[in-house]
PDB file of N, CA and C in Angstrom:
ATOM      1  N   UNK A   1     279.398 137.369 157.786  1.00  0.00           N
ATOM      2  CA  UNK A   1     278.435 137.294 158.870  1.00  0.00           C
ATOM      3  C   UNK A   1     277.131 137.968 158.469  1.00  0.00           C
ATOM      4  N   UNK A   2     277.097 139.072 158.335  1.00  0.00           N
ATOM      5  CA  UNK A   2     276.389 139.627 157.584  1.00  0.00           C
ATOM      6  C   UNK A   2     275.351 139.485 156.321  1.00  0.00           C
ATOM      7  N   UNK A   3     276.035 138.801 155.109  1.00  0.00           N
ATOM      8  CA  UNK A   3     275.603 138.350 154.613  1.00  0.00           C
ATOM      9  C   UNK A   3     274.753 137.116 155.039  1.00  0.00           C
ATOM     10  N   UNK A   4     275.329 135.785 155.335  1.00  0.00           N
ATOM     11  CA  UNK A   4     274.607 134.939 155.973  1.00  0.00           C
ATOM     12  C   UNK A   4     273.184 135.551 156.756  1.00  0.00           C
ATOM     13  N   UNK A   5     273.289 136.491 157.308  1.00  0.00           N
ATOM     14  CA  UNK A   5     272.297 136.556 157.959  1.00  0.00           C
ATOM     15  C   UNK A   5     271.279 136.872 157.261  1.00  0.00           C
ATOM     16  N   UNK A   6     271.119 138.606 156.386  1.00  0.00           N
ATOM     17  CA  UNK A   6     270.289 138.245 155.101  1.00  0.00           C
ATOM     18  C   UNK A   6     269.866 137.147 154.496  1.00  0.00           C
ATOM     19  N   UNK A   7     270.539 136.016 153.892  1.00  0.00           N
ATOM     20  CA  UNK A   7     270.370 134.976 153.434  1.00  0.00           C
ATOM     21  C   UNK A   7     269.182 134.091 154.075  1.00  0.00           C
ATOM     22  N   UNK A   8     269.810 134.151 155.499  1.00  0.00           N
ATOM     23  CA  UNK A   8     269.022 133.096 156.279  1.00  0.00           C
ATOM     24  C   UNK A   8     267.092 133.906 156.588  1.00  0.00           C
ATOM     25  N   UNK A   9     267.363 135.463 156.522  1.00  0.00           N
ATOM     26  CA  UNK A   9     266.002 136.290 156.717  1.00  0.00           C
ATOM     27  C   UNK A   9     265.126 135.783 155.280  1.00  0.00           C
ATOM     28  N   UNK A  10     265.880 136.045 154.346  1.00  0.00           N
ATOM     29  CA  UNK A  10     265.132 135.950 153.144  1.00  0.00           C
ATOM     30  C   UNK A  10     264.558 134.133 153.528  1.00  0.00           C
ATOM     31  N   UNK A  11     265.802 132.997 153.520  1.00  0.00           N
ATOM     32  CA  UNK A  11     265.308 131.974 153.305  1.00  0.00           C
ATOM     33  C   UNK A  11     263.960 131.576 154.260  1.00  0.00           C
ATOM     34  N   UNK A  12     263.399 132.443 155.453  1.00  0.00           N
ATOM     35  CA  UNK A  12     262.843 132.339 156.192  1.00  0.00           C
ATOM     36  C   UNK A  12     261.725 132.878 155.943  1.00  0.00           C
ATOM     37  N   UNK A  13     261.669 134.302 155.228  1.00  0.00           N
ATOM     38  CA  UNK A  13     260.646 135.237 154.748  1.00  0.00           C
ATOM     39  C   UNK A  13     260.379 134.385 153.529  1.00  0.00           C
ATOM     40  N   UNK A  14     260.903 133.979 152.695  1.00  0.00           N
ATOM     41  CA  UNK A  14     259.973 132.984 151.290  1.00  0.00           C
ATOM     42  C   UNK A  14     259.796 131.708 152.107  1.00  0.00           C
ATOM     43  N   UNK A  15     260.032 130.816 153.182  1.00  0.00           N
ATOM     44  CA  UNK A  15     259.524 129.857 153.926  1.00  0.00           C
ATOM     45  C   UNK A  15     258.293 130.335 154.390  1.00  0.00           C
ATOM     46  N   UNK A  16     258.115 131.245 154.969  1.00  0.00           N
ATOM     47  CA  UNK A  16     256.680 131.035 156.235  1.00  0.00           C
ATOM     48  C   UNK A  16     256.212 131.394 154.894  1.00  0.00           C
ATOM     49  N   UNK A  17     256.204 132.417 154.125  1.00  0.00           N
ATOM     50  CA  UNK A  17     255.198 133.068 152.946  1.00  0.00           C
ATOM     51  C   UNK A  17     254.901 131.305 151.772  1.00  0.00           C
ATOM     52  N   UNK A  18     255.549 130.431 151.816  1.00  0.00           N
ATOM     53  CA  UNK A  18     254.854 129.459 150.728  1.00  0.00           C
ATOM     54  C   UNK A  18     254.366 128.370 151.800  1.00  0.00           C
ATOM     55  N   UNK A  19     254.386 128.762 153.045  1.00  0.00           N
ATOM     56  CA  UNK A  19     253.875 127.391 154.117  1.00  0.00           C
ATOM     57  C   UNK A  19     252.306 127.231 153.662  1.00  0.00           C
ATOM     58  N   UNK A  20     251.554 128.359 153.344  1.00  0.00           N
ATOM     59  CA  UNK A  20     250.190 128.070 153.158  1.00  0.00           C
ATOM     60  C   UNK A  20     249.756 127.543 151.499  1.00  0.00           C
ATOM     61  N   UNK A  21     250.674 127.560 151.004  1.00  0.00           N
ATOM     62  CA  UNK A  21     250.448 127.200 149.443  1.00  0.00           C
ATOM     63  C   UNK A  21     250.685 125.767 149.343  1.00  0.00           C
ATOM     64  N   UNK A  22     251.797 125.180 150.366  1.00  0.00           N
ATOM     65  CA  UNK A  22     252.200 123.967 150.635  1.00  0.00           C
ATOM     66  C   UNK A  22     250.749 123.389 151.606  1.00  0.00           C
ATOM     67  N   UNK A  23     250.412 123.975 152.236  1.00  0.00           N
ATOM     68  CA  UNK A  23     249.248 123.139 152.730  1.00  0.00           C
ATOM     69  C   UNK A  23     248.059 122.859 152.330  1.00  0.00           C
ATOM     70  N   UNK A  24     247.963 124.093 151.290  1.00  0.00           N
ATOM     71  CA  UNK A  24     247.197 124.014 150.538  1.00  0.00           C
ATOM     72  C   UNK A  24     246.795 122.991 149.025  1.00  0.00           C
ATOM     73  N   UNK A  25     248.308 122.902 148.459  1.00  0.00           N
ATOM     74  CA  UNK A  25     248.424 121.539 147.910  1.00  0.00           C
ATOM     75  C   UNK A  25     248.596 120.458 147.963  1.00  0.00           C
ATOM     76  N   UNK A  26     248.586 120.411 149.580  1.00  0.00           N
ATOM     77  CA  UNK A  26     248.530 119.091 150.433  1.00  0.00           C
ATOM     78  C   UNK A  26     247.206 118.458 150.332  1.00  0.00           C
ATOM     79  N   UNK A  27     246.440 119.788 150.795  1.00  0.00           N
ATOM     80  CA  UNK A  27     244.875 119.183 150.879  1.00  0.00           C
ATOM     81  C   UNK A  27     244.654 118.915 149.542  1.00  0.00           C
ATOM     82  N   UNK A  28     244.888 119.426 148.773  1.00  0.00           N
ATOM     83  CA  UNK A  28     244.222 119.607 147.183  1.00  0.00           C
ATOM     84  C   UNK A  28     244.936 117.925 146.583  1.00  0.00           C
ATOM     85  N   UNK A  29     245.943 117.532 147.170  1.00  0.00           N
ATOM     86  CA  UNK A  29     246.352 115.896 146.685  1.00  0.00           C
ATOM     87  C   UNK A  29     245.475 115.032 147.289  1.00  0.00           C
ATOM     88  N   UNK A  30     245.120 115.457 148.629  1.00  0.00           N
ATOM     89  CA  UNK A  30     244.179 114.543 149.320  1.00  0.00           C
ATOM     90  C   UNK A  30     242.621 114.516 148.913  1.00  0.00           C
ATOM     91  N   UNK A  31     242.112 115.612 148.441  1.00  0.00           N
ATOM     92  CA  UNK A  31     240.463 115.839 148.089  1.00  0.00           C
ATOM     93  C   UNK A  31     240.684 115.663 146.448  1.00  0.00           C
ATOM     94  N   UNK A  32     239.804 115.398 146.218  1.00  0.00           N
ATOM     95  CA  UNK A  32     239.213 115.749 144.599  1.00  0.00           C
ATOM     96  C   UNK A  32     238.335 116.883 144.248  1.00  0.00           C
ATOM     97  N   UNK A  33     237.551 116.615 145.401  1.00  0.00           N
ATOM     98  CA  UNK A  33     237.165 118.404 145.310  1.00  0.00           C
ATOM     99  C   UNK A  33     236.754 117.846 147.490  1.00  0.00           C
ATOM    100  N   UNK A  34     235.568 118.901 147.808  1.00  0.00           N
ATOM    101  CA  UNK A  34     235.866 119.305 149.046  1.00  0.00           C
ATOM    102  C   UNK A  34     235.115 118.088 149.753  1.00  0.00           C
ATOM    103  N   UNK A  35     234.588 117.015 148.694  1.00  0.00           N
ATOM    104  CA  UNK A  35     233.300 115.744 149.402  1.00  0.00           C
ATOM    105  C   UNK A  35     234.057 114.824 148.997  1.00  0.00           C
ATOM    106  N   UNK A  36     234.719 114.695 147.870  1.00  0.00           N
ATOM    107  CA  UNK A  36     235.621 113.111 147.473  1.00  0.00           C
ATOM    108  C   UNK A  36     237.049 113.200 147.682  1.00  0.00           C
ATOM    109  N   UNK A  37     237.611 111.916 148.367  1.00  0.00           N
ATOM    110  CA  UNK A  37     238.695 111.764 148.489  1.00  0.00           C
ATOM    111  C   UNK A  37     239.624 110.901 147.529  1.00  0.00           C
ATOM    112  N   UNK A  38     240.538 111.729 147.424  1.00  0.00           N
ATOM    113  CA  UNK A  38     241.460 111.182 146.614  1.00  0.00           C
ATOM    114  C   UNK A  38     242.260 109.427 147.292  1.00  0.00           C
ATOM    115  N   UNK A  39     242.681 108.833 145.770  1.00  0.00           N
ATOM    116  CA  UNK A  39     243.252 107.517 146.006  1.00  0.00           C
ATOM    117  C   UNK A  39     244.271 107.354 146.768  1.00  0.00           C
ATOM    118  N   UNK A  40     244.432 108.785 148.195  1.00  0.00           N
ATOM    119  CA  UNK A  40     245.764 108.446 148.817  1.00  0.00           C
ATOM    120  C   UNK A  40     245.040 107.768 150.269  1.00  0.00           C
ATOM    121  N   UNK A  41     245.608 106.579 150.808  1.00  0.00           N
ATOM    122  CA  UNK A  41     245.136 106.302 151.738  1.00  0.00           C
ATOM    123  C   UNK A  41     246.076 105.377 152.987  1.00  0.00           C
ATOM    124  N   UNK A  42     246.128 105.319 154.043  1.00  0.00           N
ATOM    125  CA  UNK A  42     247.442 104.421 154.844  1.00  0.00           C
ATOM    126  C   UNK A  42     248.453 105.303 155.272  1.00  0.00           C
ATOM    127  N   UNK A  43     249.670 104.396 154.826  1.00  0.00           N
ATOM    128  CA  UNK A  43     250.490 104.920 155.516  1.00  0.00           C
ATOM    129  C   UNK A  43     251.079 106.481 154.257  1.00  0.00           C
ATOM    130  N   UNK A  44     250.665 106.440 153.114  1.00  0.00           N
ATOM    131  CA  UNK A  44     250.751 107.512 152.640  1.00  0.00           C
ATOM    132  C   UNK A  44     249.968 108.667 152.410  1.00  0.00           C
ATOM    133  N   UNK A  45     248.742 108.948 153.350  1.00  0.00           N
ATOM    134  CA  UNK A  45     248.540 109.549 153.710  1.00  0.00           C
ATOM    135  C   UNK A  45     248.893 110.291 155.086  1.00  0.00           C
ATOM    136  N   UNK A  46     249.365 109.503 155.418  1.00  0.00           N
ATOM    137  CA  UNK A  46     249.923 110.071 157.105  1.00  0.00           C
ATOM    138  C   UNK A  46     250.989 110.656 156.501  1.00  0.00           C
ATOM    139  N   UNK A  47     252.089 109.850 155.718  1.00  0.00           N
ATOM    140  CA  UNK A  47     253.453 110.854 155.709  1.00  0.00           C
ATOM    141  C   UNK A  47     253.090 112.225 154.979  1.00  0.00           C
ATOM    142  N   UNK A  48     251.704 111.960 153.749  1.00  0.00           N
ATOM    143  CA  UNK A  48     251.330 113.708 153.357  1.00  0.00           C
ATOM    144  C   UNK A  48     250.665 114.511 153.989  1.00  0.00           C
ATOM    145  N   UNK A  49     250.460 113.811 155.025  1.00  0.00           N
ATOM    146  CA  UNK A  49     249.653 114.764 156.058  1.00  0.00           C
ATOM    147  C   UNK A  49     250.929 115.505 157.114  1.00  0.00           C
ATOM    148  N   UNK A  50     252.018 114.608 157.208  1.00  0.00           N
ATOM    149  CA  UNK A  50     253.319 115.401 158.043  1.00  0.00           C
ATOM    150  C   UNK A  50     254.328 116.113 157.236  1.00  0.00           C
ATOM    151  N   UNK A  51     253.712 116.320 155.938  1.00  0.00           N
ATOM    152  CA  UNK A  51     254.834 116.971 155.051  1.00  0.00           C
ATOM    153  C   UNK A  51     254.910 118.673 155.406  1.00  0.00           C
ATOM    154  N   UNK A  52     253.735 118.938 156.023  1.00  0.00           N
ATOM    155  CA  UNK A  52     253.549 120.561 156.507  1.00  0.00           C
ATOM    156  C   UNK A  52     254.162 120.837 157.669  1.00  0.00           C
ATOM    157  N   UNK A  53     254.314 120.005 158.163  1.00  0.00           N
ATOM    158  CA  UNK A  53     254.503 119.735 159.613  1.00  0.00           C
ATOM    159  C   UNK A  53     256.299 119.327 159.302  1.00  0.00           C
ATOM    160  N   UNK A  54     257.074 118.476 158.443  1.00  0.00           N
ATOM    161  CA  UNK A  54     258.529 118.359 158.033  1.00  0.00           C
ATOM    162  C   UNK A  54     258.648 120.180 157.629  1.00  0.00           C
ATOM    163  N   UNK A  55     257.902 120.576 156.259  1.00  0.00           N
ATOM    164  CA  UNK A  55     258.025 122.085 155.933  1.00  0.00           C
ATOM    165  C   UNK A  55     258.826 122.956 157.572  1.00  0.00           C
ATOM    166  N   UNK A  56     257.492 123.098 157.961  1.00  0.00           N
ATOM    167  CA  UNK A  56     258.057 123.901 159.052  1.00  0.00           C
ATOM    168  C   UNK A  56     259.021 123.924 159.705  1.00  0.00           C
ATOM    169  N   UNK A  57     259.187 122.682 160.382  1.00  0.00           N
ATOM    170  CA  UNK A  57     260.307 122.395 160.896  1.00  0.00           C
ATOM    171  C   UNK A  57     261.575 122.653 160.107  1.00  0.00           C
ATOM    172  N   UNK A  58     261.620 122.092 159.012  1.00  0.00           N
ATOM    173  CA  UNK A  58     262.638 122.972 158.225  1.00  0.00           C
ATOM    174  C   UNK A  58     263.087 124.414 157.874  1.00  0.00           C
ATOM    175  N   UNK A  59     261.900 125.368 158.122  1.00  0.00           N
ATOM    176  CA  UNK A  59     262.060 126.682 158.281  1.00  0.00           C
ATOM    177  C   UNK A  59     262.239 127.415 159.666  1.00  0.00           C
ATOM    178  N   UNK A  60     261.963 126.138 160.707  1.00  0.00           N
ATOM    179  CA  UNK A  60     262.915 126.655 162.035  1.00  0.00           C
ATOM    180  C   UNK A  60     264.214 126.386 162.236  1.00  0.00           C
ATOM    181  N   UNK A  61     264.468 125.038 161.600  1.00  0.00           N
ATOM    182  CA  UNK A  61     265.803 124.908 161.548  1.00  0.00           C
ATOM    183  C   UNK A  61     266.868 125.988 161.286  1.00  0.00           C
ATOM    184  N   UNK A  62     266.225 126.985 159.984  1.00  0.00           N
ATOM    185  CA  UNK A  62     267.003 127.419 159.722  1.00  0.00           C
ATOM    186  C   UNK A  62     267.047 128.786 160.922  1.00  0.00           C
ATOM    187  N   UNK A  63     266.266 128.788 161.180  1.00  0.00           N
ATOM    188  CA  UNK A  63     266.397 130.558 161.887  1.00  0.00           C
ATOM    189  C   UNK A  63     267.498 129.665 163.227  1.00  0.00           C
ATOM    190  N   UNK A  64     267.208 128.665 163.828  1.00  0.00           N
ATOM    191  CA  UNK A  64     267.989 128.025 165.119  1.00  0.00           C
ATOM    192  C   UNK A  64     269.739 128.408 164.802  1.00  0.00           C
ATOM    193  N   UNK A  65     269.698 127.585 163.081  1.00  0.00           N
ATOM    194  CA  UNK A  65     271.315 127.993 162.742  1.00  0.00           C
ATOM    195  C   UNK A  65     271.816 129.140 162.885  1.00  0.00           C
ATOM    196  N   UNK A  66     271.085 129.694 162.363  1.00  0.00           N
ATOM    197  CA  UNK A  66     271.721 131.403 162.201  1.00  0.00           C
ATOM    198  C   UNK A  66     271.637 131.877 163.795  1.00  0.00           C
ATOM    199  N   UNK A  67     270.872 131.741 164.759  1.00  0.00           N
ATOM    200  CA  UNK A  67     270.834 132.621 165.851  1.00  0.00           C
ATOM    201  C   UNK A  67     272.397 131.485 166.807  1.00  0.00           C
ATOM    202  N   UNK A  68     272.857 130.401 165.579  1.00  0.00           N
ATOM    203  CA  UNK A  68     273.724 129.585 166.952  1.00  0.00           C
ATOM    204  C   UNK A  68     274.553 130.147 166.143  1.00  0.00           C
ATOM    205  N   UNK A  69     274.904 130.384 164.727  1.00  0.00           N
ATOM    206  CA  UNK A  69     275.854 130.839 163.997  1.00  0.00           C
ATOM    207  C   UNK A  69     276.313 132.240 164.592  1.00  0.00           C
ATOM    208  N   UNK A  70     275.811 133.010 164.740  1.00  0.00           N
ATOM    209  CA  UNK A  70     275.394 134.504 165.555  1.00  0.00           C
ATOM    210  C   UNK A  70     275.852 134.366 166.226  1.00  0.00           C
ATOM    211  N   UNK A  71     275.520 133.480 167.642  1.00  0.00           N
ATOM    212  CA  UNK A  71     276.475 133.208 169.027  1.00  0.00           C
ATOM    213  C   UNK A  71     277.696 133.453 169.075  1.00  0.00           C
ATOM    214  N   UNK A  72     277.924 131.859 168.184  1.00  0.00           N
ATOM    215  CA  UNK A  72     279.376 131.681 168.013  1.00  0.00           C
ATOM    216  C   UNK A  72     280.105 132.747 167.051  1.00  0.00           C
ATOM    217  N   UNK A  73     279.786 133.284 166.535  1.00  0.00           N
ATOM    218  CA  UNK A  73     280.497 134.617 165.835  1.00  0.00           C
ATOM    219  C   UNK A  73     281.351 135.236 166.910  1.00  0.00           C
ATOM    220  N   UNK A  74     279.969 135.964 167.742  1.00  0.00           N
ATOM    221  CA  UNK A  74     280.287 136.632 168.971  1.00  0.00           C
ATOM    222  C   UNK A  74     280.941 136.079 170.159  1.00  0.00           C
ATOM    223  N   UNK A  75     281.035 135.015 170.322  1.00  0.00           N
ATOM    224  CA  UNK A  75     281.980 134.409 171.079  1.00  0.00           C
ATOM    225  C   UNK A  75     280.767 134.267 172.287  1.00  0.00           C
ATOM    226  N   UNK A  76     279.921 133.955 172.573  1.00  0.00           N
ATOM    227  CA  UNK A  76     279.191 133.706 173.804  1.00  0.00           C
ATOM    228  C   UNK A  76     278.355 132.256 173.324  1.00  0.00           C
ATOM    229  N   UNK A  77     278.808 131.250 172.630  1.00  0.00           N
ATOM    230  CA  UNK A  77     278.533 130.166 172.594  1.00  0.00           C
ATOM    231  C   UNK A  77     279.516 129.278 171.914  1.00  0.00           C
ATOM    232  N   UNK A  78     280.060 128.209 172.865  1.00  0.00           N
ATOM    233  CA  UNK A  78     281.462 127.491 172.872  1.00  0.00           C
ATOM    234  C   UNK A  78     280.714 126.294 171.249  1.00  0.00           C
ATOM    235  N   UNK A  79     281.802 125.652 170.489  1.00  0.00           N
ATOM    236  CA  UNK A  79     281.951 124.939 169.767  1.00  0.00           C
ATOM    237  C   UNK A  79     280.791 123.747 170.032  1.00  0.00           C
TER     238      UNK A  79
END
């Protein structure tokens, strides 16, 4: 139990800490520099524009598990 939980702090503490490096090389695929745009355009730019936006969500996911994992440890949240 214990462990897991560490696990899930750390996987959460190196998540939010590379969210801005990830958005940052988001933009940096999309620009060429800060006036020209790069050859991404359509529908693949929309999905690299929601890849920060998937990121995150994936780093809430995880804290959701652990606080339902937690519950159910303790017995105050059924199967």
């Amino acid at each position: 139990m214990l462990g897991n939980l560490i696990g899930g702090f750390i996987t959460i503490l190196v998540g939010t800490t590379l969210i801005g490096t990830v958005a940052d090389e988001i933009a940096n695929a999309q620009w060429v520099n800060s006036t020209t745009p790069a050859n991404v355009t359509g529908a693949a730019a929309t999905i690299l524009d929601l890849t920060t936006i998937f990121f995150a969500l994936g780093i809430a996911s995880v804290g959701i598990a652990i606080a339902a994992q937690g519950l159910r440890a303790a017995g105050m949240m059924g199967v």
